[in-house]
Protein backbone atom coordinates (compact mmCIF):
# COMPACT_ATOMS: atom_id res chain seq x y z
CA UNK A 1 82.40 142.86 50.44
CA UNK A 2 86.14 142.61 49.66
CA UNK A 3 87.44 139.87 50.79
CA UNK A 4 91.22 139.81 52.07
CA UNK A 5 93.62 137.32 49.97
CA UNK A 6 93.38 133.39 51.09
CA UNK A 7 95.67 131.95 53.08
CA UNK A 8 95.79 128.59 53.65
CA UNK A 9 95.34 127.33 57.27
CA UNK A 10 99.04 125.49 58.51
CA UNK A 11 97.93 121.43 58.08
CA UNK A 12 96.43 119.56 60.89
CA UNK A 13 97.54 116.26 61.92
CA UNK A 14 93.00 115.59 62.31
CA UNK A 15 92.51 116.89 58.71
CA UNK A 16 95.52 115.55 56.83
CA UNK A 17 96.01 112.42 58.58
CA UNK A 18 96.29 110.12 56.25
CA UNK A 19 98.35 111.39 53.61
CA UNK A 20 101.50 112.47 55.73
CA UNK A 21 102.30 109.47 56.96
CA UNK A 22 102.26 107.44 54.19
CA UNK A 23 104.63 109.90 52.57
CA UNK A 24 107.15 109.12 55.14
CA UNK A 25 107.14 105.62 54.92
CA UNK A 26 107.08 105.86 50.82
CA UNK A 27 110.10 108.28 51.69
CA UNK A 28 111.74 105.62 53.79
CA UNK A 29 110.54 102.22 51.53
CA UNK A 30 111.33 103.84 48.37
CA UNK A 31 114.88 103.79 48.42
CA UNK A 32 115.60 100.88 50.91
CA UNK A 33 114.14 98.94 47.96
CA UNK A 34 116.12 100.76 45.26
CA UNK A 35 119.20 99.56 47.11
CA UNK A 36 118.21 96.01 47.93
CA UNK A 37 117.70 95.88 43.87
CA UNK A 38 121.09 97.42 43.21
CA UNK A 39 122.50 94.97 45.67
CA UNK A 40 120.91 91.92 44.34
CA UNK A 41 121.49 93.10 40.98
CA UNK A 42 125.40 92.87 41.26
């Protein structure tokens, strides 16, 4: 049997769930805490 070269499937929201959004909100946190620091900082 030869199989043909893997592809992975596109992602599902029911399979990857919970990893997705919490790289938005890290995305949105991240730096809105970077700049409060700055801010307070000066």
């Amino acid at each position: 049997m030869h199989y043909p070269a893997y592809h992975a499937p596109p992602p599902r929201r029911s399979a990857d769930g919970g990893q997705s959004p919490v790289t938005y909100v890290l995305l949105i946190t991240v730096p809105a805490l970077i700049a409060v620091a700055a801010l307070r900082a000066r």
